[in-house]
C-alpha atoms as a PDB file:
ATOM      1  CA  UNK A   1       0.000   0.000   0.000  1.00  0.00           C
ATOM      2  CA  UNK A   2       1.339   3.182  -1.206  1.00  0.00           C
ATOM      3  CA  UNK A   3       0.735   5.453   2.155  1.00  0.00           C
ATOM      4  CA  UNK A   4       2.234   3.042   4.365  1.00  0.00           C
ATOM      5  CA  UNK A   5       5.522   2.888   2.379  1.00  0.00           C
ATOM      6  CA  UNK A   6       5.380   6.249   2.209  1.00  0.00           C
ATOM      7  CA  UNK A   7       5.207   6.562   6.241  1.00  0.00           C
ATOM      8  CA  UNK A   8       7.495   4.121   6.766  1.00  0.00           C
ATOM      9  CA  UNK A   9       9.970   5.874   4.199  1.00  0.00           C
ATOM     10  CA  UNK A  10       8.981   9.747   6.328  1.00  0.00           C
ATOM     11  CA  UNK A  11       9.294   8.075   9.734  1.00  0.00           C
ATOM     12  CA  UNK A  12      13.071   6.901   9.301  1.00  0.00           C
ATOM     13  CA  UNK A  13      14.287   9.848   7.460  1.00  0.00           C
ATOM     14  CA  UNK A  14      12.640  12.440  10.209  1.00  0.00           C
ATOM     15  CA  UNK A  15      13.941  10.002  12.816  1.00  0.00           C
ATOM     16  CA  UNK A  16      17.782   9.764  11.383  1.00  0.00           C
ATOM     17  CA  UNK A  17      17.396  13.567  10.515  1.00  0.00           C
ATOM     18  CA  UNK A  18      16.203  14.184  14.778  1.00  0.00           C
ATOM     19  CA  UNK A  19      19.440  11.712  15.862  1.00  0.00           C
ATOM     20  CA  UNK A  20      17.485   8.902  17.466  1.00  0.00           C
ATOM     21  CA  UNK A  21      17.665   5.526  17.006  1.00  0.00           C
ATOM     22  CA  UNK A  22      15.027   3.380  16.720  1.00  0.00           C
ATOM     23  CA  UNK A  23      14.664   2.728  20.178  1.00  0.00           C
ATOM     24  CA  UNK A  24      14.799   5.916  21.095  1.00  0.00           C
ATOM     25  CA  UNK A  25      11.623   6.697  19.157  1.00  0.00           C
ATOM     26  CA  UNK A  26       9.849   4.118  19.699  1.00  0.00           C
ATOM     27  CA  UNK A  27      10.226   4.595  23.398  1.00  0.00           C
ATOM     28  CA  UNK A  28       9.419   8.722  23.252  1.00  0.00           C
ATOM     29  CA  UNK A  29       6.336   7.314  21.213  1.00  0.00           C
ATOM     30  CA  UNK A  30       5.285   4.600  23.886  1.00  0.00           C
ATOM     31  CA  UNK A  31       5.841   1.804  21.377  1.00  0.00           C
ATOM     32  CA  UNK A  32       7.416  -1.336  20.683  1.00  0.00           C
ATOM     33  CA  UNK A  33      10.781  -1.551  18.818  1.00  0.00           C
ATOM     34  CA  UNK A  34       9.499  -4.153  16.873  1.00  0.00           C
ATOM     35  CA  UNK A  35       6.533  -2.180  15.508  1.00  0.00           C
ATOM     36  CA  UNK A  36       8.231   0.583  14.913  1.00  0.00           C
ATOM     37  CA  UNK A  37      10.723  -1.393  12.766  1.00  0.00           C
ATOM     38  CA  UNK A  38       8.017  -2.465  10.833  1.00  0.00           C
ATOM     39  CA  UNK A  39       6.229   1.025  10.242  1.00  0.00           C
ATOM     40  CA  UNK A  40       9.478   1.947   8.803  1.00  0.00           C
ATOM     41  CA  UNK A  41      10.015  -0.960   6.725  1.00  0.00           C
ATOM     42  CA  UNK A  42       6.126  -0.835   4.587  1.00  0.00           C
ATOM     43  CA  UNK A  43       5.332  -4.342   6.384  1.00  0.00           C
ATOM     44  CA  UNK A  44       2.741  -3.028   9.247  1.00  0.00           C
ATOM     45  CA  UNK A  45      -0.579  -1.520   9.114  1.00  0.00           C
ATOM     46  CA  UNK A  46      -0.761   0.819  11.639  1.00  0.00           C
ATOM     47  CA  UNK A  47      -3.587   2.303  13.496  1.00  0.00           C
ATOM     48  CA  UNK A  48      -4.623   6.416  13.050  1.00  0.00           C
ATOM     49  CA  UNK A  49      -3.568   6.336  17.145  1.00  0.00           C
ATOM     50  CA  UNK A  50       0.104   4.517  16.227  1.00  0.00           C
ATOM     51  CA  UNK A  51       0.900   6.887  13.504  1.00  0.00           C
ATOM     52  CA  UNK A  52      -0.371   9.583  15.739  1.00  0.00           C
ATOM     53  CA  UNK A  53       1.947   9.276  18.283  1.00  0.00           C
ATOM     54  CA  UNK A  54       4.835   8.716  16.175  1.00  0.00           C
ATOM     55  CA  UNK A  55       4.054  12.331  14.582  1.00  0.00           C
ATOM     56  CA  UNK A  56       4.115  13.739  18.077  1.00  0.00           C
ATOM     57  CA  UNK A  57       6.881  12.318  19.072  1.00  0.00           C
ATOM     58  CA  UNK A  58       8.870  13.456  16.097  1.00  0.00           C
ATOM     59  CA  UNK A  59       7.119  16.863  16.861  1.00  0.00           C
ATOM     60  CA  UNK A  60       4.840  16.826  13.890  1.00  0.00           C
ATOM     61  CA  UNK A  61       1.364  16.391  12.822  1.00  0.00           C
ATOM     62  CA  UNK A  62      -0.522  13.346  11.633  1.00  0.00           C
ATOM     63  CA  UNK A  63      -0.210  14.733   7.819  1.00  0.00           C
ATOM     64  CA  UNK A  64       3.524  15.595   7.882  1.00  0.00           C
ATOM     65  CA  UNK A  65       4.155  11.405   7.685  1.00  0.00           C
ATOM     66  CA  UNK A  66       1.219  10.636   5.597  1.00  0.00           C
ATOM     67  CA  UNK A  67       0.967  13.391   2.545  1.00  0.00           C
ATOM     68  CA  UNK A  68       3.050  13.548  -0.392  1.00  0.00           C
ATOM     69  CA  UNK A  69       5.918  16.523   0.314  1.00  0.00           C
ATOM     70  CA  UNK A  70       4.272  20.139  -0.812  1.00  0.00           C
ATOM     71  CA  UNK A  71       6.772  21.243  -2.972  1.00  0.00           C
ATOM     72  CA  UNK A  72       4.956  23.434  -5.864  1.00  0.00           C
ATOM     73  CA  UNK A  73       1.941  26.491  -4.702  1.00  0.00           C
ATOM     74  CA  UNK A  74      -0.695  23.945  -6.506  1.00  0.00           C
ATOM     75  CA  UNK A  75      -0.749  20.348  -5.062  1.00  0.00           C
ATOM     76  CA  UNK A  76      -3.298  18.040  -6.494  1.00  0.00           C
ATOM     77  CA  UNK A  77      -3.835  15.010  -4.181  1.00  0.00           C
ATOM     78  CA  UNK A  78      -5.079  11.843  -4.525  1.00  0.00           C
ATOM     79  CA  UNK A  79      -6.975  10.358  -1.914  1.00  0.00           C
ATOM     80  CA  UNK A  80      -5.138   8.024   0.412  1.00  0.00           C
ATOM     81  CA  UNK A  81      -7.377   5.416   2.782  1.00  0.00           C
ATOM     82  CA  UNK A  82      -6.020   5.638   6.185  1.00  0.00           C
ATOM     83  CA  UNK A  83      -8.294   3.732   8.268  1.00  0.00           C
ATOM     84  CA  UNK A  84     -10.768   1.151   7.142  1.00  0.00           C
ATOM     85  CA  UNK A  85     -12.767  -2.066   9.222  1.00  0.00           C
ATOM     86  CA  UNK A  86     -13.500  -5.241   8.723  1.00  0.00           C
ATOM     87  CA  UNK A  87     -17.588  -4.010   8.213  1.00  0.00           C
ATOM     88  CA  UNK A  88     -16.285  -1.632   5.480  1.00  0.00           C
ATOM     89  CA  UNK A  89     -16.117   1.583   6.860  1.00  0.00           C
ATOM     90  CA  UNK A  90     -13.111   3.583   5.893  1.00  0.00           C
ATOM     91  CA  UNK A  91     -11.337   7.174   6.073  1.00  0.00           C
ATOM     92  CA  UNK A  92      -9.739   8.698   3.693  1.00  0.00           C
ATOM     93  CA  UNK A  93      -7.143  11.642   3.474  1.00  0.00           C
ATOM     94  CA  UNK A  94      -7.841  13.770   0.699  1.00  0.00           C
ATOM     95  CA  UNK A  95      -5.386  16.399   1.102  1.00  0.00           C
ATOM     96  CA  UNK A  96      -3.519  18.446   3.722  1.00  0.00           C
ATOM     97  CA  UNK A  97      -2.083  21.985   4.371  1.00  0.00           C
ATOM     98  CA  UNK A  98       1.523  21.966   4.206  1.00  0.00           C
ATOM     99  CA  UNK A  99       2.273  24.150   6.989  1.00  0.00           C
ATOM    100  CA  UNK A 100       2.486  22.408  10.242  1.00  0.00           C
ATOM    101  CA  UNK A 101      -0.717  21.856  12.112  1.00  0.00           C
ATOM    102  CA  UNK A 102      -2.768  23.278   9.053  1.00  0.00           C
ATOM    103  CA  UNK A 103      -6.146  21.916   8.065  1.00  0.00           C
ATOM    104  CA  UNK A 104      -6.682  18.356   6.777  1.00  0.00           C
ATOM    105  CA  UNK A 105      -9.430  17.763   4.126  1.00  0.00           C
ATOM    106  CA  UNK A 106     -10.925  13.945   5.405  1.00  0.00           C
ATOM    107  CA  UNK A 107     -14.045  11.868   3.734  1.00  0.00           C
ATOM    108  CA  UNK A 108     -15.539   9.357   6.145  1.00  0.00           C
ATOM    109  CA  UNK A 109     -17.881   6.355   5.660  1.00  0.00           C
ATOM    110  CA  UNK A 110     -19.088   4.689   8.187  1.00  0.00           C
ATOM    111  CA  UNK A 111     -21.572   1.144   7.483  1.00  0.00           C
ATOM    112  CA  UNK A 112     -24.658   0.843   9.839  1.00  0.00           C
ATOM    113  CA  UNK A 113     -23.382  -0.239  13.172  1.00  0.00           C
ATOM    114  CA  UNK A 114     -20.015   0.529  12.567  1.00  0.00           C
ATOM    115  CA  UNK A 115     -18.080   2.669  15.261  1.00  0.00           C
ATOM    116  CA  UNK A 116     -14.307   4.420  15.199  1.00  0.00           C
ATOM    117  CA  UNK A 117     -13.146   5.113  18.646  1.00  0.00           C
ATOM    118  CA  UNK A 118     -10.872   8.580  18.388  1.00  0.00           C
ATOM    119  CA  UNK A 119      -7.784   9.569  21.045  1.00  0.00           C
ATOM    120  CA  UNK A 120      -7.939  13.114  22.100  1.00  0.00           C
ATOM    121  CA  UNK A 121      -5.759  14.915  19.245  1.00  0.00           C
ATOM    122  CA  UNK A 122      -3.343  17.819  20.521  1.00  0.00           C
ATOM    123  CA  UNK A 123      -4.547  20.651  22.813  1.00  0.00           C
ATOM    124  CA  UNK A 124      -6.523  23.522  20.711  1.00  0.00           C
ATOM    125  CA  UNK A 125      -7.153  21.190  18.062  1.00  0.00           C
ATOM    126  CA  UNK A 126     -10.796  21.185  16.280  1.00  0.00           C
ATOM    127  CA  UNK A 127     -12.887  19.728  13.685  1.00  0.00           C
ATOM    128  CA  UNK A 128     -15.633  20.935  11.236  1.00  0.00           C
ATOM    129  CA  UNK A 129     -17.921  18.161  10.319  1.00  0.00           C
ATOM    130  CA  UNK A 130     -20.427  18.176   7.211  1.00  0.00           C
ATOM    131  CA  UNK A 131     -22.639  14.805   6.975  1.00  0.00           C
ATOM    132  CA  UNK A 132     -23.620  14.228   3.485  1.00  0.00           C
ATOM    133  CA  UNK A 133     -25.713  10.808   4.279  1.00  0.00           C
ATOM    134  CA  UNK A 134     -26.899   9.197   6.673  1.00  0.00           C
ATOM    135  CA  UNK A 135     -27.184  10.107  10.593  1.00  0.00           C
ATOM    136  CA  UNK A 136     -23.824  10.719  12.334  1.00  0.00           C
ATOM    137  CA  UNK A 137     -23.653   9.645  15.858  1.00  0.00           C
ATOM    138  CA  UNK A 138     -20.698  12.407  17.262  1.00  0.00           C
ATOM    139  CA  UNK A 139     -20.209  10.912  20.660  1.00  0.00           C
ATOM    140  CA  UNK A 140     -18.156  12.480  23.457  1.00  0.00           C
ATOM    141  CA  UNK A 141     -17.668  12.357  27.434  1.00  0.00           C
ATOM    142  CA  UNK A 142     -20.153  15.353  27.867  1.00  0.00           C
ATOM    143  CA  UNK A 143     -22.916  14.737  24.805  1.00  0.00           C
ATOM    144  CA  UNK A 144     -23.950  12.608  22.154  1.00  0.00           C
ATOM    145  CA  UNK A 145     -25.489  14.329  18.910  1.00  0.00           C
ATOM    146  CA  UNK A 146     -27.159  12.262  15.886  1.00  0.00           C
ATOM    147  CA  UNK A 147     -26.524  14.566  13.026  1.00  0.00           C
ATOM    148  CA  UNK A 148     -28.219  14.044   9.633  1.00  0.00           C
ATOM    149  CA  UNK A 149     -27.414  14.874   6.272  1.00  0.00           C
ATOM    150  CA  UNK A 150     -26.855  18.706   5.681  1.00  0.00           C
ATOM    151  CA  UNK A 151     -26.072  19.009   9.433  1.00  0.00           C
ATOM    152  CA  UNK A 152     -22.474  20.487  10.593  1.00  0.00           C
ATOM    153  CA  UNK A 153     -20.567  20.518  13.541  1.00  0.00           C
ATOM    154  CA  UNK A 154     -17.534  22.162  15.493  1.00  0.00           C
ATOM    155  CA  UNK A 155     -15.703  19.120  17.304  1.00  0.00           C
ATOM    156  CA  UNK A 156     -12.943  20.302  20.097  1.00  0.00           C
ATOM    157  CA  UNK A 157     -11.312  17.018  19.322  1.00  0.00           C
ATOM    158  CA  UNK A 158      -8.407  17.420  22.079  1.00  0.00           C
ATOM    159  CA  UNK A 159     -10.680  15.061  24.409  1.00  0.00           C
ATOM    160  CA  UNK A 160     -11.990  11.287  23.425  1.00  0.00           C
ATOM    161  CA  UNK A 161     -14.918  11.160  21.218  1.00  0.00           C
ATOM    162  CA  UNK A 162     -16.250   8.679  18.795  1.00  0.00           C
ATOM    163  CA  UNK A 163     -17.790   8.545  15.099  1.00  0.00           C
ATOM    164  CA  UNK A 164     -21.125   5.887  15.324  1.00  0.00           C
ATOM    165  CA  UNK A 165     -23.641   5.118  12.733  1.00  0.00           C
ATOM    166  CA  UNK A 166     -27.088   3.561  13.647  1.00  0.00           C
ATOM    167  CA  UNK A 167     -27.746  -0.127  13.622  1.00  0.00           C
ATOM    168  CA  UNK A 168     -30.120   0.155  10.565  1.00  0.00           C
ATOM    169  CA  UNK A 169     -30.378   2.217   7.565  1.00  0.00           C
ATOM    170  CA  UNK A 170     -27.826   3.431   4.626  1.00  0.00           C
ATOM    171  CA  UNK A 171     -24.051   4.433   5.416  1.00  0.00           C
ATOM    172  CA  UNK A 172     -23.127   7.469   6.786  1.00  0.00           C
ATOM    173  CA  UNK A 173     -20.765   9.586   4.624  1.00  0.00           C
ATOM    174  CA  UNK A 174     -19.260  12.638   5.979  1.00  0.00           C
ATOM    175  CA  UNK A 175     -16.559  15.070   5.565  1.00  0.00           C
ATOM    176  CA  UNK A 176     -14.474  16.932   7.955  1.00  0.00           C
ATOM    177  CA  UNK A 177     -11.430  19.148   8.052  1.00  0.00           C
ATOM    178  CA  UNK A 178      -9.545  19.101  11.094  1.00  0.00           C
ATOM    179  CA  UNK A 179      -7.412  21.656  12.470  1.00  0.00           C
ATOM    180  CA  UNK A 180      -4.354  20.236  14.641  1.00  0.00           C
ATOM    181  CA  UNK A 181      -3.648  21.991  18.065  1.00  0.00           C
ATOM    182  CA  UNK A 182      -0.098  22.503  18.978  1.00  0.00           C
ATOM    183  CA  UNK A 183       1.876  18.808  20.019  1.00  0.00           C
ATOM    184  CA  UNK A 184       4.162  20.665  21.952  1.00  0.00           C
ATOM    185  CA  UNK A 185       1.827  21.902  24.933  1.00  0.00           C
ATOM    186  CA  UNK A 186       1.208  18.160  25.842  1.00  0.00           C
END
């Protein structure tokens, strides 16, 4: 799969370019050597939480390791799926800001049932949520709102929440740009 070649390829050069080993980073990112000897090699599939914490560790975001460099003023993306499960649900990165922290451009489906369970992303950070189908269940400690299609949202996504779709009915299908906080106040 091309994006997790591509990671694998971004994690050891930003790793060799910081100075630290392999253990090293795998420790600052709470992981095993082994995995993260894998990430870097193309041969694991790791989850949005794993590749997560490897960004912050490195003291990036989540696109930095996952989006083609930004190298010209016009950058026309392909989508990438970052996430999927086994009931067919998926993510997918469409395309992300190439300053640090700067907006990410997602596209979401979620089958009827189906449930992604998010970490809290870095302090500040937000998302802006626009269901096209379906009834999104946005789940977090404080409230749980069933948003249909045309409905929007403003997520503070630096706490736990969850995406949900009902037991019965059509996929959900929704789009959100998030904003990343700053890593470096955690």
């Amino acid at each position: 799969m091309q994006v997790i070649e591509r990671l694998g390829r971004e994690v050891r050069r930003r790793r060799q370019a910081a100075g630290l080993t392999v253990q090293g980073l795998a420790d600052s990112a709470g992981l095993s050597r082994r995995m993260l000897t894998q990430i870097e090699q193309g041969t694991a599939n790791p989850s949005l939480v794993t590749i997560d914490k490897i960004a912050r560790a490195l003291g990036v975001d989540f696109a930095a390791l996952t989006a083609p460099p930004a190298t010209e003023p016009l950058h026309v993306s392909q989508a990438v799926e970052v996430w999927s499960s086994p009931a067919g649900s998926r993510a997918l990165l469409h395309v992300a800001s190439a300053r640090r922290g700067g907006p990410e451009l997602w596209e979401w489906t979620l089958q009827p049932g189906d449930r992604y369970q998010a970490q809290p992303d870095p302090p500040g950070s937000e998302e802006l949520i626009l269901v096209s189908t379906g009834t999104l269940l946005l789940e977090t400690e404080e409230r749980l709102a069933a948003l249909s299609a045309g409905a929007s949202a403003r997520l503070a996504s630096d706490r736990p929440y969850a995406y949900a779709a009902p037991e019965a009915g059509e996929p959900t299908t929704f789009v959100r740009v998030v904003e990343a906080g700053d890593s470096r106040t955690r």
